[in-house]
Protein backbone atom coordinates (compact mmCIF):
# COMPACT_ATOMS: atom_id res chain seq x y z
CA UNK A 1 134.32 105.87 105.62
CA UNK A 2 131.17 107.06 103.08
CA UNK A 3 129.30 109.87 104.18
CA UNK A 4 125.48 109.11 105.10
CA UNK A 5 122.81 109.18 102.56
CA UNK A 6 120.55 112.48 103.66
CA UNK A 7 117.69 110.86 102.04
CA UNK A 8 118.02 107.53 103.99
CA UNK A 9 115.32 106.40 106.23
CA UNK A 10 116.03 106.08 109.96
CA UNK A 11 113.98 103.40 111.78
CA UNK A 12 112.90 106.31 114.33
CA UNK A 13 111.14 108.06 111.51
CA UNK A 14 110.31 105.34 109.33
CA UNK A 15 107.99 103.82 112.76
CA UNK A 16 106.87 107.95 113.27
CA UNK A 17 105.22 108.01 109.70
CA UNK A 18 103.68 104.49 109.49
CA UNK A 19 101.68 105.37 112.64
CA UNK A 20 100.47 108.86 111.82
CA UNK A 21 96.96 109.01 110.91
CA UNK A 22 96.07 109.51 107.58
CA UNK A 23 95.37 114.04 108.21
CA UNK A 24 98.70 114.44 109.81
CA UNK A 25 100.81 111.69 106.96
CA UNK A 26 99.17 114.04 104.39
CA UNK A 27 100.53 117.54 105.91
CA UNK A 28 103.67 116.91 105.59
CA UNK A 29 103.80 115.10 101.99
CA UNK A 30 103.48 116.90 98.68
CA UNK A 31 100.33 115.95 96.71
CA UNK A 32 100.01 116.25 92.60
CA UNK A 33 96.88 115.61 90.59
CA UNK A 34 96.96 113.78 87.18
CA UNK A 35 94.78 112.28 84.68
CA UNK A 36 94.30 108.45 84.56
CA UNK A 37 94.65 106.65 81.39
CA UNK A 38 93.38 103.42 80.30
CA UNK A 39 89.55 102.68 80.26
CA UNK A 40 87.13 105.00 81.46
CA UNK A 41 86.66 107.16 78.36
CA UNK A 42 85.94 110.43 78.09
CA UNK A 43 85.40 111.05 82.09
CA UNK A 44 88.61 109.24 82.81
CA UNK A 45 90.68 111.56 80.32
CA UNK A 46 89.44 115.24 81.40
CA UNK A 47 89.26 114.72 85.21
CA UNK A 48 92.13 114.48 87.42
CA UNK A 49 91.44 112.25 89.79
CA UNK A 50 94.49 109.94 89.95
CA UNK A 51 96.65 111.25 92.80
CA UNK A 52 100.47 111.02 93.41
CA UNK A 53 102.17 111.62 96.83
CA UNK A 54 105.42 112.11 97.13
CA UNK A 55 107.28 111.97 100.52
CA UNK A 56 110.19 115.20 100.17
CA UNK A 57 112.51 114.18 102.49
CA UNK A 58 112.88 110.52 100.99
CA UNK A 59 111.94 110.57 97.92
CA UNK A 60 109.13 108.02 98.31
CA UNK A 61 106.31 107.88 95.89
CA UNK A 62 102.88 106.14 96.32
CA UNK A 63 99.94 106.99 93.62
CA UNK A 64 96.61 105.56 92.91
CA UNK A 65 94.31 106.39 89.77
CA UNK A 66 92.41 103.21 89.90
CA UNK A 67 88.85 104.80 91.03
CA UNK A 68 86.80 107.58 89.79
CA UNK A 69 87.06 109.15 93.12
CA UNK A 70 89.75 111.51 94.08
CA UNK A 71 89.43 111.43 97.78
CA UNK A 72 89.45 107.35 97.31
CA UNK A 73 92.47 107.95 95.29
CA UNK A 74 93.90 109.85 97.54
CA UNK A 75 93.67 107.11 100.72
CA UNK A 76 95.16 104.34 98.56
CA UNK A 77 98.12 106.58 97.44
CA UNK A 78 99.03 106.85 100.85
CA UNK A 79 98.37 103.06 101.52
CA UNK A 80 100.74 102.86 98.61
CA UNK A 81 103.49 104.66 99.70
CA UNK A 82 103.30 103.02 103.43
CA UNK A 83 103.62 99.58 100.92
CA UNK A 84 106.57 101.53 99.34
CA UNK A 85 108.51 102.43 102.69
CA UNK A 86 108.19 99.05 103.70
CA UNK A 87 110.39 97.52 100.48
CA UNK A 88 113.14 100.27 101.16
């Protein structure tokens, strides 16, 4: 018999994160800041406004650097990584 994966997703907690609000999801994930690239030009290459959350427990990653905004950003990351939970 294979011992469990500690970074597998139990349907308990999987159901738990999907239905915290957006404050509480973003408590307990770790956030980084990065700069875009692509077009946007000068603004796009000295701000970081692209965001990347990363869940630490599973290893789950949703970013977003497709608006100017980082607080925008931020929400879609998180939309992201809900899209990314649901493929595992």
């Amino acid at each position: 018999m294979s011992e469990p994966n500690p970074n597998s997703i139990h349907f308990d907690e999987y159901i738990h994160f999907l239905l915290l609000n957006d404050e509480k999801a973003f408590k307990s994930l770790k956030e980084e800041s990065f700069s875009g690239t692509g077009p946007g030009g000068q603004h796009r290459n000295r701000v970081r406004t692209g965001i990347r959350l990363i869940h630490p427990q599973w290893n789950i990653i949703g970013e977003c650097s497709q608006y100017r905004e980082g607080k925008r950003n931020r929400s879609e990351a998180l939309n992201n990584m809900r899209l990314n939970l649901d493929k595992q």
